[in-house]
PDB file of N, CA and C in Angstrom:
ATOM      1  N   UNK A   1       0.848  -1.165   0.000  1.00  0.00           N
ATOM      2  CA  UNK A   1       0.000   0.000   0.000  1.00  0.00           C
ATOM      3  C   UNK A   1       0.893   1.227   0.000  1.00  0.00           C
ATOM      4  N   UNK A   2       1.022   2.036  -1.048  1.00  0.00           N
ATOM      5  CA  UNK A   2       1.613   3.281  -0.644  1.00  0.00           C
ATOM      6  C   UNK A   2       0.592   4.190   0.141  1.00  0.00           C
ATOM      7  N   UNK A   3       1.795   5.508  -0.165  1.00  0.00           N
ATOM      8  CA  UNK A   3       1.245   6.342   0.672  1.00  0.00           C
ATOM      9  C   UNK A   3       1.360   8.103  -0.316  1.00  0.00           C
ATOM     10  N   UNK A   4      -0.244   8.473   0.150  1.00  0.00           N
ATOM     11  CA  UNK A   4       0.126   9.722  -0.816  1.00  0.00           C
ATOM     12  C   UNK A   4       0.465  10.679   0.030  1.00  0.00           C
ATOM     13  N   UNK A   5       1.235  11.583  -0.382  1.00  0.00           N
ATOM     14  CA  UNK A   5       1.792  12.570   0.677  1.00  0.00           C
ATOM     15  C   UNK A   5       1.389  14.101  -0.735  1.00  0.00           C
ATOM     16  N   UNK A   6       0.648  14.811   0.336  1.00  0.00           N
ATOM     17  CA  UNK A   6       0.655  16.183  -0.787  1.00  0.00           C
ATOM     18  C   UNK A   6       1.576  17.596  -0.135  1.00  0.00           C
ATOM     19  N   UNK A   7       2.982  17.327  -0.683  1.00  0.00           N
ATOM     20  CA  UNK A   7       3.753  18.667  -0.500  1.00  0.00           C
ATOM     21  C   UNK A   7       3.422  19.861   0.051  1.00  0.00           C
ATOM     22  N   UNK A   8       3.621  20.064   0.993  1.00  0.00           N
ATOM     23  CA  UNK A   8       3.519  21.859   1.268  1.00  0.00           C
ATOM     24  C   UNK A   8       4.735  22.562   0.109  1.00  0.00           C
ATOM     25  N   UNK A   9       4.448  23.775  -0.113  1.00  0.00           N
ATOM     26  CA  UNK A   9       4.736  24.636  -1.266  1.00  0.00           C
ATOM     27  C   UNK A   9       6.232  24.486  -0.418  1.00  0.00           C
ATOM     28  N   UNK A  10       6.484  24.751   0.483  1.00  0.00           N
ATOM     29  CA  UNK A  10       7.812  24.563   1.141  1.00  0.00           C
ATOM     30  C   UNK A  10       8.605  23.485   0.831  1.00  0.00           C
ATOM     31  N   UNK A  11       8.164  22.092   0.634  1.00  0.00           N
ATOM     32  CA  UNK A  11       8.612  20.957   1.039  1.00  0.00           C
ATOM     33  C   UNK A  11       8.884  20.804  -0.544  1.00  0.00           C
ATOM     34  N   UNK A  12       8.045  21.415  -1.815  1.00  0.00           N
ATOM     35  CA  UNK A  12       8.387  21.390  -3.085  1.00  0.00           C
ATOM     36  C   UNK A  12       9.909  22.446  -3.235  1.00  0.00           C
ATOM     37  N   UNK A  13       9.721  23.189  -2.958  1.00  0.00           N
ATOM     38  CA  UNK A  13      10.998  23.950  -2.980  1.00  0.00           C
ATOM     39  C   UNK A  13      12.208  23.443  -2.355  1.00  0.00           C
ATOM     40  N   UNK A  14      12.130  22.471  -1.623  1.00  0.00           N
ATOM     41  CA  UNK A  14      13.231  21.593  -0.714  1.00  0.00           C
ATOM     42  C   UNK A  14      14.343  21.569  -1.687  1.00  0.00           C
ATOM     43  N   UNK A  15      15.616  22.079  -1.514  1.00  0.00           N
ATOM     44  CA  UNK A  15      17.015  22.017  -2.744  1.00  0.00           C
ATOM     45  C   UNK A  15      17.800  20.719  -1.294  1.00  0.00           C
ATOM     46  N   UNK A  16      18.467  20.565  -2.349  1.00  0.00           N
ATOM     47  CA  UNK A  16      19.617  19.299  -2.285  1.00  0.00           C
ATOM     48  C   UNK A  16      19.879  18.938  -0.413  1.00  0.00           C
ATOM     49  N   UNK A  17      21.179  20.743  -0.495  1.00  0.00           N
ATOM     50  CA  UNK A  17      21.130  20.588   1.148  1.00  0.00           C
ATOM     51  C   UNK A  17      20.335  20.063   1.784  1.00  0.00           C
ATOM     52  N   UNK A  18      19.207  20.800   2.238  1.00  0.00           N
ATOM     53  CA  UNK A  18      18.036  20.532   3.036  1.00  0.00           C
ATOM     54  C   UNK A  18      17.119  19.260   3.076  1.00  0.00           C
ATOM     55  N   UNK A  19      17.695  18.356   2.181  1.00  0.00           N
ATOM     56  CA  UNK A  19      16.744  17.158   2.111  1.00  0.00           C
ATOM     57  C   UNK A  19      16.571  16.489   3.352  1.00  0.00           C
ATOM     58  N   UNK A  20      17.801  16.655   3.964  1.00  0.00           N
ATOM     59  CA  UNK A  20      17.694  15.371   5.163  1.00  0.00           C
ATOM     60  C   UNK A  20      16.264  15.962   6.029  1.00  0.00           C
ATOM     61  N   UNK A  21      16.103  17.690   6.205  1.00  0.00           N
ATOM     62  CA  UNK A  21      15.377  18.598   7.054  1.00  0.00           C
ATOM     63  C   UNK A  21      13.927  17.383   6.473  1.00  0.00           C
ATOM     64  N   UNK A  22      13.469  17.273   5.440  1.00  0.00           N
ATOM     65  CA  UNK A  22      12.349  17.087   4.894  1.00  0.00           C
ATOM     66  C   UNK A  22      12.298  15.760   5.288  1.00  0.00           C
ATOM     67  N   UNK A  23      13.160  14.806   5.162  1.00  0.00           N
ATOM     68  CA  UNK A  23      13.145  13.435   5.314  1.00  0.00           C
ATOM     69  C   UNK A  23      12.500  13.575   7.026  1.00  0.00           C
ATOM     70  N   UNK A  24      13.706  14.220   7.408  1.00  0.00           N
ATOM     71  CA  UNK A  24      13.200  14.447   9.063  1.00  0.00           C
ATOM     72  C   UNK A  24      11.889  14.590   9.133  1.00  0.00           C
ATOM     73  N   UNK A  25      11.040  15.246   8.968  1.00  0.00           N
ATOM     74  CA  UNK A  25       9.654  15.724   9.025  1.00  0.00           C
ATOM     75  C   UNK A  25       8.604  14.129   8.363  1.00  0.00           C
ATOM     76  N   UNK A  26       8.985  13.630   7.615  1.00  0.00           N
ATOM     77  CA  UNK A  26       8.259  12.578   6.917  1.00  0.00           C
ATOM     78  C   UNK A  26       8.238  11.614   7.749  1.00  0.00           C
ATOM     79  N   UNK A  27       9.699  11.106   8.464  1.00  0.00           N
ATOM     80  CA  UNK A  27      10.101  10.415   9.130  1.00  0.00           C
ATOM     81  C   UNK A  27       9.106  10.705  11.308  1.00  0.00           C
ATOM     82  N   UNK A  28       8.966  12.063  11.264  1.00  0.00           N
ATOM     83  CA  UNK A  28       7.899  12.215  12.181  1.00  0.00           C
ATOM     84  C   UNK A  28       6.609  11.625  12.280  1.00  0.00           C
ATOM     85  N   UNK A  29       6.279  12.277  10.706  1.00  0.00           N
ATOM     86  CA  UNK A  29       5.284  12.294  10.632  1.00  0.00           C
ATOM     87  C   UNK A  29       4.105  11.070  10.088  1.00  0.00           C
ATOM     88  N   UNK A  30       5.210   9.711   9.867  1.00  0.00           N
ATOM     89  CA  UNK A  30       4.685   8.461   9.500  1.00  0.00           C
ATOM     90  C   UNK A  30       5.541   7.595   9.908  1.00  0.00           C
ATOM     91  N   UNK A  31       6.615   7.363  10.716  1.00  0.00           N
ATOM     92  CA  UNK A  31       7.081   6.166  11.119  1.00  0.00           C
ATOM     93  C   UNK A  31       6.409   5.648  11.821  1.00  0.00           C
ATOM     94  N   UNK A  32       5.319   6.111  12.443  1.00  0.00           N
ATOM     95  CA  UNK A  32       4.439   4.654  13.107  1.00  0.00           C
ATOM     96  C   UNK A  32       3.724   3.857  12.461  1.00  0.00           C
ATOM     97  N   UNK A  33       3.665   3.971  10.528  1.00  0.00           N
ATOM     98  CA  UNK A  33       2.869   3.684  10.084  1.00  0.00           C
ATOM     99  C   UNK A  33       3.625   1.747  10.087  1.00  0.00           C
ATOM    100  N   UNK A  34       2.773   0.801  10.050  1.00  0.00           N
ATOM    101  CA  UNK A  34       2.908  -0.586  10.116  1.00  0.00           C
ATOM    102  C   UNK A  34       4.149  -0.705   8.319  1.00  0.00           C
ATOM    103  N   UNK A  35       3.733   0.211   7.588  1.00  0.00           N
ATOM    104  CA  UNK A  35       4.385   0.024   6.281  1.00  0.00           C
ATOM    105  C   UNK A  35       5.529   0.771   6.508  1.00  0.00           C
ATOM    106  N   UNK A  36       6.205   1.761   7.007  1.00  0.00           N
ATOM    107  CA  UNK A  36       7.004   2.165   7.307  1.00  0.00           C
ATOM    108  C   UNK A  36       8.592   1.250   7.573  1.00  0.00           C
ATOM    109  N   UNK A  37       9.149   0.219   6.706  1.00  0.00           N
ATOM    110  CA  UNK A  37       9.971  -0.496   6.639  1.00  0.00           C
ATOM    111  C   UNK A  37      11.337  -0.456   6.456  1.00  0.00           C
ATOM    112  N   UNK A  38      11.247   0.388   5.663  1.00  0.00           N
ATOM    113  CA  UNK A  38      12.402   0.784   4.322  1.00  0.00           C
ATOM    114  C   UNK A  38      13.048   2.439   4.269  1.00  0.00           C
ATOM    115  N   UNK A  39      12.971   3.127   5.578  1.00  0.00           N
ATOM    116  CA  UNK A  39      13.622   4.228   5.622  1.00  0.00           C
ATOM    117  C   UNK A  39      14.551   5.223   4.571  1.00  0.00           C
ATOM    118  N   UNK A  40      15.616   4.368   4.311  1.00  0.00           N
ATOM    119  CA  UNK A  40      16.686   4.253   3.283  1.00  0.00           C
ATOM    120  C   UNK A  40      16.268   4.084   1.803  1.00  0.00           C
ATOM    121  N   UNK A  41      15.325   3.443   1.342  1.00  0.00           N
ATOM    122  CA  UNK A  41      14.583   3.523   0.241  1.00  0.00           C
ATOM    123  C   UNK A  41      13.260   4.894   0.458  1.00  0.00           C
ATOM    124  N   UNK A  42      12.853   5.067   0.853  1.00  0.00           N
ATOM    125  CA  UNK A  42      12.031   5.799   1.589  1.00  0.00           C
ATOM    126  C   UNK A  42      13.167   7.374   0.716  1.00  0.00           C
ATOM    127  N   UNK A  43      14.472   7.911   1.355  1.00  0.00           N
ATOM    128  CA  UNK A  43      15.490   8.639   1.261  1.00  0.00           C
ATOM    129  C   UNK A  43      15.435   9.100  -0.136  1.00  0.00           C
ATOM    130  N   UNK A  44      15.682   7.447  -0.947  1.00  0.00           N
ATOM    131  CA  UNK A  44      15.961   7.674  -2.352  1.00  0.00           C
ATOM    132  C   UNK A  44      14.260   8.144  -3.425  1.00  0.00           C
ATOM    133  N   UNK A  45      13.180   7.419  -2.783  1.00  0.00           N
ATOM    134  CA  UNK A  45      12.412   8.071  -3.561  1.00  0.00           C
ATOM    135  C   UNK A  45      11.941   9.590  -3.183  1.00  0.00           C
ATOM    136  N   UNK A  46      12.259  10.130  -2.174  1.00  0.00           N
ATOM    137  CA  UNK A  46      11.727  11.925  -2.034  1.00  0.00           C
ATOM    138  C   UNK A  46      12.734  12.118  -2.629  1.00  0.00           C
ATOM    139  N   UNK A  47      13.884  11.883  -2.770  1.00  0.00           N
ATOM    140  CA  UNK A  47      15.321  12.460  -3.798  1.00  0.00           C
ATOM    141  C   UNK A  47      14.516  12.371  -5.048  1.00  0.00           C
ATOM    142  N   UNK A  48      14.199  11.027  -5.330  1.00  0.00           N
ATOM    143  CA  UNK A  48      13.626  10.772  -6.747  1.00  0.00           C
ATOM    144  C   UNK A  48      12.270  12.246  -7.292  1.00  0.00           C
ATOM    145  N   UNK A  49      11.508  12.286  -6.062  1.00  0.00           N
ATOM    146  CA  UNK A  49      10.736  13.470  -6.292  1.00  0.00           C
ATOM    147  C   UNK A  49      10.820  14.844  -6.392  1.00  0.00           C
ATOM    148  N   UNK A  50      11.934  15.289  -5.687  1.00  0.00           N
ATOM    149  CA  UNK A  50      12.212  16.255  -6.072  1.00  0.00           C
ATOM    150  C   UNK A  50      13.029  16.675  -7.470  1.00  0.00           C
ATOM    151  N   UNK A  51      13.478  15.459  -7.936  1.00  0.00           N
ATOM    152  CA  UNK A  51      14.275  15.541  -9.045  1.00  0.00           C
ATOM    153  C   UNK A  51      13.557  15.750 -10.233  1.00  0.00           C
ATOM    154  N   UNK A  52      12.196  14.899 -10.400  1.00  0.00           N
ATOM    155  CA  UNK A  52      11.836  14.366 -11.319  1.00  0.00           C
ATOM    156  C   UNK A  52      10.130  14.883 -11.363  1.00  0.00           C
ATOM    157  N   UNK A  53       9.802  15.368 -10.464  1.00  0.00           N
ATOM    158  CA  UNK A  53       8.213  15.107  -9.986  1.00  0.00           C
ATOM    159  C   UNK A  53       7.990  15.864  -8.648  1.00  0.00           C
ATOM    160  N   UNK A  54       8.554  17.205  -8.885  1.00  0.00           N
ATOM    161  CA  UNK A  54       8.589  18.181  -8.070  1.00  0.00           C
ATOM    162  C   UNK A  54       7.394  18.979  -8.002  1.00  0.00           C
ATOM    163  N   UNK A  55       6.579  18.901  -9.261  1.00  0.00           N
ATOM    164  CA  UNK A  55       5.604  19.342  -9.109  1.00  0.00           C
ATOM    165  C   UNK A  55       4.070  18.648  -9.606  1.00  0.00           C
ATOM    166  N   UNK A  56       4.279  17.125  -9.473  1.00  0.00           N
ATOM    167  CA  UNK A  56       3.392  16.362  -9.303  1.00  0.00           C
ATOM    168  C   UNK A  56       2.614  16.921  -8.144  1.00  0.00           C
ATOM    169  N   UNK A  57       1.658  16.982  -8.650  1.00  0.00           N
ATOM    170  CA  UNK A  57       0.503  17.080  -7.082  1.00  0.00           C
ATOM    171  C   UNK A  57       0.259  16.499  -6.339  1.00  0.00           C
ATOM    172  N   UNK A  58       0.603  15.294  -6.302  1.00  0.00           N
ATOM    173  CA  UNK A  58       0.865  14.773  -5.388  1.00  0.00           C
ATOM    174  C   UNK A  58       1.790  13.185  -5.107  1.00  0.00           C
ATOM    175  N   UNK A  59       2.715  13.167  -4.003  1.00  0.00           N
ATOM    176  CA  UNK A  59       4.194  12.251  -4.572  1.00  0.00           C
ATOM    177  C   UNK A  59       3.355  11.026  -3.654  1.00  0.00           C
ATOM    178  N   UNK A  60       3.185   9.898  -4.493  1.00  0.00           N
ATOM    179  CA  UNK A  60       3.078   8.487  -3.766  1.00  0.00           C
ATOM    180  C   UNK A  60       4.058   7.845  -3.395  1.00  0.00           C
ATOM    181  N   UNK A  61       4.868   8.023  -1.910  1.00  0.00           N
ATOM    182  CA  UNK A  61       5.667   7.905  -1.494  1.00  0.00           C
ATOM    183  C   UNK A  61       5.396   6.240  -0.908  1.00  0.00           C
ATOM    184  N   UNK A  62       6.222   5.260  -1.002  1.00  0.00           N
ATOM    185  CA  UNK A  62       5.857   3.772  -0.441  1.00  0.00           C
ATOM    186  C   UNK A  62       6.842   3.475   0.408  1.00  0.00           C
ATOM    187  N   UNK A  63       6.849   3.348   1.422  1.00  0.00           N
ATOM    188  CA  UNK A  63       7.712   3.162   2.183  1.00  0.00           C
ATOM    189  C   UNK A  63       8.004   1.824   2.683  1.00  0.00           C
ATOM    190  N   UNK A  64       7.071   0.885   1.973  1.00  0.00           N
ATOM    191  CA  UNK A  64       7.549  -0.663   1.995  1.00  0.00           C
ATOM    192  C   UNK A  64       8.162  -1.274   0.996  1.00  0.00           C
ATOM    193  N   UNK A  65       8.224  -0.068  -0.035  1.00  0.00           N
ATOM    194  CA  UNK A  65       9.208  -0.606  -1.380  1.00  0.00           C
ATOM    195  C   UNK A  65      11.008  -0.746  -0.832  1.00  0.00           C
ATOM    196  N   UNK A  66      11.142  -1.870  -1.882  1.00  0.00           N
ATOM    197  CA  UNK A  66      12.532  -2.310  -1.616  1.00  0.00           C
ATOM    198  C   UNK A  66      13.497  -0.944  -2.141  1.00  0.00           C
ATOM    199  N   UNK A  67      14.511  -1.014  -1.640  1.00  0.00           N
ATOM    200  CA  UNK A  67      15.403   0.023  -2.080  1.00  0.00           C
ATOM    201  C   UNK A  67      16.394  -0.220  -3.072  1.00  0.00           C
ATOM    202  N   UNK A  68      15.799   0.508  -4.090  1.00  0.00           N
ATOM    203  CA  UNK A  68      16.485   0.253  -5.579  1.00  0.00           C
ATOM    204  C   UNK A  68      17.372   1.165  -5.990  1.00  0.00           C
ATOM    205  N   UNK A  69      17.430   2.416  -5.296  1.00  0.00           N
ATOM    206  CA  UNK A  69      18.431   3.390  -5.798  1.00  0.00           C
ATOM    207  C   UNK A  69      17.903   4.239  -6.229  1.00  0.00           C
TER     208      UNK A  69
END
């Protein structure tokens, strides 16, 4: 089951530095979830979103997906 997460206008603007700040906040704000597995994959797809799908409306973030890079 993913998970949809809809960006604050802030969290779209997130540059490189600051990623870990954002991870931090995600990482608050859903590690109790039972799917919450994969932290480290978790890392690489908000990287993946901001790269690629920064302004998707909204990023389906899965945090039980395996970590592929």
């Amino acid at each position: 089951m993913g998970a949809v997460h809809n960006p604050t206008a802030c969290a779209r603007r997130t540059l490189p530095d600051a990623t870990p700040f954002l991870l931090d906040q995600l990482n608050r704000d859903y590690s109790n979830s039972r799917y919450w597995t994969n932290p480290h994959g978790m890392r690489h797809q908000v990287i993946c979103h901001l790269a690629i799908a920064r302004d998707k409306p909204e990023w389906n973030i899965e945090p039980w997906r395996p970590d592929v890079g």
